[in-house]
C-alpha atoms as a PDB file:
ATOM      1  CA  UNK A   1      80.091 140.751  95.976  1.00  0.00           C
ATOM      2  CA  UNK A   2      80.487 140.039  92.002  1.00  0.00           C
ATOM      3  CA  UNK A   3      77.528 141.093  89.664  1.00  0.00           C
ATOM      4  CA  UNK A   4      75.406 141.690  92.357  1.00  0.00           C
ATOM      5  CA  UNK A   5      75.162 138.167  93.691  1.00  0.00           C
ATOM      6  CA  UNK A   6      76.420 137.321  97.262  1.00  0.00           C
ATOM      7  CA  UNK A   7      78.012 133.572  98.162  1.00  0.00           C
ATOM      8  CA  UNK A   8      76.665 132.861 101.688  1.00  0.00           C
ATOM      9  CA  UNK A   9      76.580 129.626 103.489  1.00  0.00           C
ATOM     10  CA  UNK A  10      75.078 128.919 106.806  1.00  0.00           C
ATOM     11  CA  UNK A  11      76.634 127.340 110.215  1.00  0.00           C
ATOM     12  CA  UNK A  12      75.210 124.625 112.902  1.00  0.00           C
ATOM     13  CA  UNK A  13      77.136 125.286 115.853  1.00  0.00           C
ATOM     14  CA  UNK A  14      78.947 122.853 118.106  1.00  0.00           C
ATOM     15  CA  UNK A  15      75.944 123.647 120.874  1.00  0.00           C
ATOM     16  CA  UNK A  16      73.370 122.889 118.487  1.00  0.00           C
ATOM     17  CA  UNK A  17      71.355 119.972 118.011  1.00  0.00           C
ATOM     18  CA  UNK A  18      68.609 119.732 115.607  1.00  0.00           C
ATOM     19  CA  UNK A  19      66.034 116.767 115.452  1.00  0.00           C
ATOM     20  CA  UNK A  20      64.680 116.465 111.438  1.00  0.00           C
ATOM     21  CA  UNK A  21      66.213 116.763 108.094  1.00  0.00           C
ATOM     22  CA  UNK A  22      68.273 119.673 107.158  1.00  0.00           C
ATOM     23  CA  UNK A  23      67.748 120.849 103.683  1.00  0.00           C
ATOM     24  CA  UNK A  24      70.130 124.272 102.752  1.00  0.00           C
ATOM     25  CA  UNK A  25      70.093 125.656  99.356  1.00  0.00           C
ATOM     26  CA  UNK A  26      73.719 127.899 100.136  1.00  0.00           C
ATOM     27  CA  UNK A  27      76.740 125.681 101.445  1.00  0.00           C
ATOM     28  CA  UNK A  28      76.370 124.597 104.992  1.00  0.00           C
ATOM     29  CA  UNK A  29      79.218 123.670 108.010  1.00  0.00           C
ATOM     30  CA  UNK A  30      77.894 121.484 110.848  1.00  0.00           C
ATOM     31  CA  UNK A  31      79.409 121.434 113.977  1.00  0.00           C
ATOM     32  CA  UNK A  32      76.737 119.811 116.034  1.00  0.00           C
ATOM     33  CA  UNK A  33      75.120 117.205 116.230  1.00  0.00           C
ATOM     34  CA  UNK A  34      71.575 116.394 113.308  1.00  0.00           C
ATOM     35  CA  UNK A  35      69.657 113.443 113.770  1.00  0.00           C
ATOM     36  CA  UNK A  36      68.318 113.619 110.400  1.00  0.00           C
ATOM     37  CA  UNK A  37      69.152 113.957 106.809  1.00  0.00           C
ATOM     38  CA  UNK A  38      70.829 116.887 105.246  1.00  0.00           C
ATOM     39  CA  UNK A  39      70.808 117.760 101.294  1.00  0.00           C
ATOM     40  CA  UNK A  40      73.177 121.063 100.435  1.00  0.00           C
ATOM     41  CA  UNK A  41      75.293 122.474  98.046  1.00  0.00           C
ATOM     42  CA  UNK A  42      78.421 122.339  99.612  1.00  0.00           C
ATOM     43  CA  UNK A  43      78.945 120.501 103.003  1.00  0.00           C
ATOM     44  CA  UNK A  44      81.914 120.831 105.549  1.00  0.00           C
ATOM     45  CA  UNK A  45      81.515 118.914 108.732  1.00  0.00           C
ATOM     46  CA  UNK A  46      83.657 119.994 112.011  1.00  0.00           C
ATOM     47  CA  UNK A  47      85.682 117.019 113.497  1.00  0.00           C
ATOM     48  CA  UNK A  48      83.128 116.762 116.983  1.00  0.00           C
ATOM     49  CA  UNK A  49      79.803 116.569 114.673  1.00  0.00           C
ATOM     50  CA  UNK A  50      77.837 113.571 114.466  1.00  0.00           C
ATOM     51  CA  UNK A  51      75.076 113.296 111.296  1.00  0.00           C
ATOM     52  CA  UNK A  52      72.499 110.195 112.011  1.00  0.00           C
ATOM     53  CA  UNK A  53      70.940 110.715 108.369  1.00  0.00           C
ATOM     54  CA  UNK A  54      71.746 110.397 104.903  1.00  0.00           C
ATOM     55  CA  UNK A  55      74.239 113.371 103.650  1.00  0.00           C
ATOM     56  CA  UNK A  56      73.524 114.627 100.116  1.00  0.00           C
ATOM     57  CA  UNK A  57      75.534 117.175  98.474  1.00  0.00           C
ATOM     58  CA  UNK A  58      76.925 118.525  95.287  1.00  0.00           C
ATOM     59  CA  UNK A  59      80.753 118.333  97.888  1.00  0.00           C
ATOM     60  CA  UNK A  60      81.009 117.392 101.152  1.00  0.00           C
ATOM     61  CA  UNK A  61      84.368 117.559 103.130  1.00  0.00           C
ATOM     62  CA  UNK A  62      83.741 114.721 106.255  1.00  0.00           C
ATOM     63  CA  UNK A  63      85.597 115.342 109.889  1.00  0.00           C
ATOM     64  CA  UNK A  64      83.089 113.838 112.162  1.00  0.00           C
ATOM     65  CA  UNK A  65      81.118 110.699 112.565  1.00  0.00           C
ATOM     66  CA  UNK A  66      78.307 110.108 109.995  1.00  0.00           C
ATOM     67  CA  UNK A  67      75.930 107.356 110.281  1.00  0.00           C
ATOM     68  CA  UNK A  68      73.979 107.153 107.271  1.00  0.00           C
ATOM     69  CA  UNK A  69      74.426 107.117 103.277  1.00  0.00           C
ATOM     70  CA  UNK A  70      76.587 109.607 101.933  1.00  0.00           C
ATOM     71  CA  UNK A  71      76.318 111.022  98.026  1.00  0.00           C
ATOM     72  CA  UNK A  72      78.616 113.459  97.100  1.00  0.00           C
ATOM     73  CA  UNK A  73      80.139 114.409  94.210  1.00  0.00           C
ATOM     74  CA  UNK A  74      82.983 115.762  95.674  1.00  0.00           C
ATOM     75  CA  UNK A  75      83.866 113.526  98.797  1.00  0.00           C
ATOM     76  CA  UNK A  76      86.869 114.209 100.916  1.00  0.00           C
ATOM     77  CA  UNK A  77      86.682 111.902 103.764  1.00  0.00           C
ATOM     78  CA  UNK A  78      89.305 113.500 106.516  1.00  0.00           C
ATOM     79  CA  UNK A  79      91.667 111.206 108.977  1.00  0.00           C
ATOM     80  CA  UNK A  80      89.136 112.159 111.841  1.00  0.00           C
ATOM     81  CA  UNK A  81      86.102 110.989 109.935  1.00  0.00           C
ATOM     82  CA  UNK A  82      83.697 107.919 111.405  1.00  0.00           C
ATOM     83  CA  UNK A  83      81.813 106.877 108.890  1.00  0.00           C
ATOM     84  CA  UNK A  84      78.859 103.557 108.780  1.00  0.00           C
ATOM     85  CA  UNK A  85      77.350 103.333 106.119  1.00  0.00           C
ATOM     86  CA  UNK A  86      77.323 102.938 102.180  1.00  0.00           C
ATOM     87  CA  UNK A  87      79.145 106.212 100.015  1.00  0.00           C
ATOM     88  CA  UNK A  88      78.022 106.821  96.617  1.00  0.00           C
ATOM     89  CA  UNK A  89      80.460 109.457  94.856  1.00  0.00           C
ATOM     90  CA  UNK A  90      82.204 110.841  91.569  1.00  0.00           C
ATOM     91  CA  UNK A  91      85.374 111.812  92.572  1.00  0.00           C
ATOM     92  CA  UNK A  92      87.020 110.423  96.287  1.00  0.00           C
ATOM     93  CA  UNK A  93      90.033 111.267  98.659  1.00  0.00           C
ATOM     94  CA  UNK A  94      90.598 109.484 101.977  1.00  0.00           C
ATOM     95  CA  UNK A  95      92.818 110.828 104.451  1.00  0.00           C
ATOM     96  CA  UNK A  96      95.134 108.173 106.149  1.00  0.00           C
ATOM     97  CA  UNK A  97      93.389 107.100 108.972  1.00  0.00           C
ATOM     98  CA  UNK A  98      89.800 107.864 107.984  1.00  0.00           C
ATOM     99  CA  UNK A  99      86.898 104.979 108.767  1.00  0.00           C
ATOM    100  CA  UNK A 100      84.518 103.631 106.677  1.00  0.00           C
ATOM    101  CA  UNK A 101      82.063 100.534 107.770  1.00  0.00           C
ATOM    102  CA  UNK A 102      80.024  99.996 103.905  1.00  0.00           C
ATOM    103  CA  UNK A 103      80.311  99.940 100.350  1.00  0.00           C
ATOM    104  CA  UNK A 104      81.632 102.401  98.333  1.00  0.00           C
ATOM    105  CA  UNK A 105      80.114 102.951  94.540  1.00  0.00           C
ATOM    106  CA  UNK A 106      81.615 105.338  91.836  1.00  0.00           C
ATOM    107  CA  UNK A 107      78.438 107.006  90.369  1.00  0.00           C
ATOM    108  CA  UNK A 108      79.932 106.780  86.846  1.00  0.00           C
ATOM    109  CA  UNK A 109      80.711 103.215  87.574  1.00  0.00           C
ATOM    110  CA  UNK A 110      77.817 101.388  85.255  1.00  0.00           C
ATOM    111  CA  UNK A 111      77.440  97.768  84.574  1.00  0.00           C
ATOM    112  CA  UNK A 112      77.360  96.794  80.954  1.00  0.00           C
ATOM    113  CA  UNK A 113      74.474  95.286  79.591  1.00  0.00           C
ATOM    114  CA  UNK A 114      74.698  92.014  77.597  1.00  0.00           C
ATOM    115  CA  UNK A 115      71.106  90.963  78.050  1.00  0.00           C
ATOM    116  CA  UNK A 116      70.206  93.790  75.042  1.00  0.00           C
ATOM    117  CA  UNK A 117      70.159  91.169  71.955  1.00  0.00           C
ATOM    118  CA  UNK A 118      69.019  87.748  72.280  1.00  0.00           C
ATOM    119  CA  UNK A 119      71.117  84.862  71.117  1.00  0.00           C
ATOM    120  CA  UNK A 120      69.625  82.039  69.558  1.00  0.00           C
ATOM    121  CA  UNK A 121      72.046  79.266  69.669  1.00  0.00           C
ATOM    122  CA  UNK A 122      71.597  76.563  67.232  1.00  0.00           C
ATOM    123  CA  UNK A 123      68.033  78.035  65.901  1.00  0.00           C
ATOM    124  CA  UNK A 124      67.253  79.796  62.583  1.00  0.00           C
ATOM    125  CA  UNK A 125      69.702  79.065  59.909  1.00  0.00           C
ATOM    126  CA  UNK A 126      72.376  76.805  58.853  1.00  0.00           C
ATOM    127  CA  UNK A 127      75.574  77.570  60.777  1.00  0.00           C
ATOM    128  CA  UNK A 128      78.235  78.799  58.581  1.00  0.00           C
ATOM    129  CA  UNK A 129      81.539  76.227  58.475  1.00  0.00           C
ATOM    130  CA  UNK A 130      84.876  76.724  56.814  1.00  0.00           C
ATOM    131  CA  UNK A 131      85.698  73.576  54.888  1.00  0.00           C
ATOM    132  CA  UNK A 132      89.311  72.875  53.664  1.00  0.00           C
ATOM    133  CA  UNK A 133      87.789  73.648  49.725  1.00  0.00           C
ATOM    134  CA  UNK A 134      86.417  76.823  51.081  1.00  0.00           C
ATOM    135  CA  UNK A 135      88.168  80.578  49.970  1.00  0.00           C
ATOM    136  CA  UNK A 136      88.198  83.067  52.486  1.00  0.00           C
ATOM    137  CA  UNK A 137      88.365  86.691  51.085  1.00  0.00           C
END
């Protein structure tokens, strides 16, 4: 304990198996099975877990099989990790021999915009042309 605040996290067993979304507001390790979504802080998954939702989570550290979007942060993806579907993250590591079946997106990753200022070709006026007499400065 440090000024009076205590760290705790909570644990889904390898017998458990819970039907609906899974929303935690401390860190959370799965080691069953959730047919559902799950939003937490901090998420480490046990290699025999399965997840049928979409994971989201400020970190997640992935051992098991995932079916489902995954936004993270923080995304480790371990060499026993199954993963189908797309993975939307900040920073990434992949362990040799880790799966993925989708698309992967950096969420920094943004498209520039050239459509901001019109261009009017050939409208308004008079082009501007060098000429051999003209004195560039």
């Amino acid at each position: 304990m440090r000024n009076n605040s205590v760290h705790t996290f909570s644990i889904i067993a390898s017998d458990v198996e819970i039907i609906g979304n899974v929303s935690a507001r401390v860190d959370l390790h799965i080691d069953g099975k959730v047919q559902g979504d799950v939003t937490c802080g901090n998420l480490v998954q046990g290699e025999g877990s399965f997840i049928a939702g979409n994971v989201t989570a400020e970190s997640a550290k992935l051992s098991g099989h995932v079916e489902g979007l995954i936004e993270a942060n923080d995304l480790v993806i371990e060499s026993s990790a199954r993963i189908k579907g797309d993975v939307v993250y900040s920073n990434l590591t992949i362990a040799p021999g880790g799966q993925v079946v989708g698309k992967f997106s950096n969420k920094s990753t943004a498209k520039p915009s050239i459509s901001g200022a019109p261009v009017n070709v050939g409208k308004g006026a008079d082009p501007f042309i060098l000429t051999m007499d003209a004195k560039v400065a």
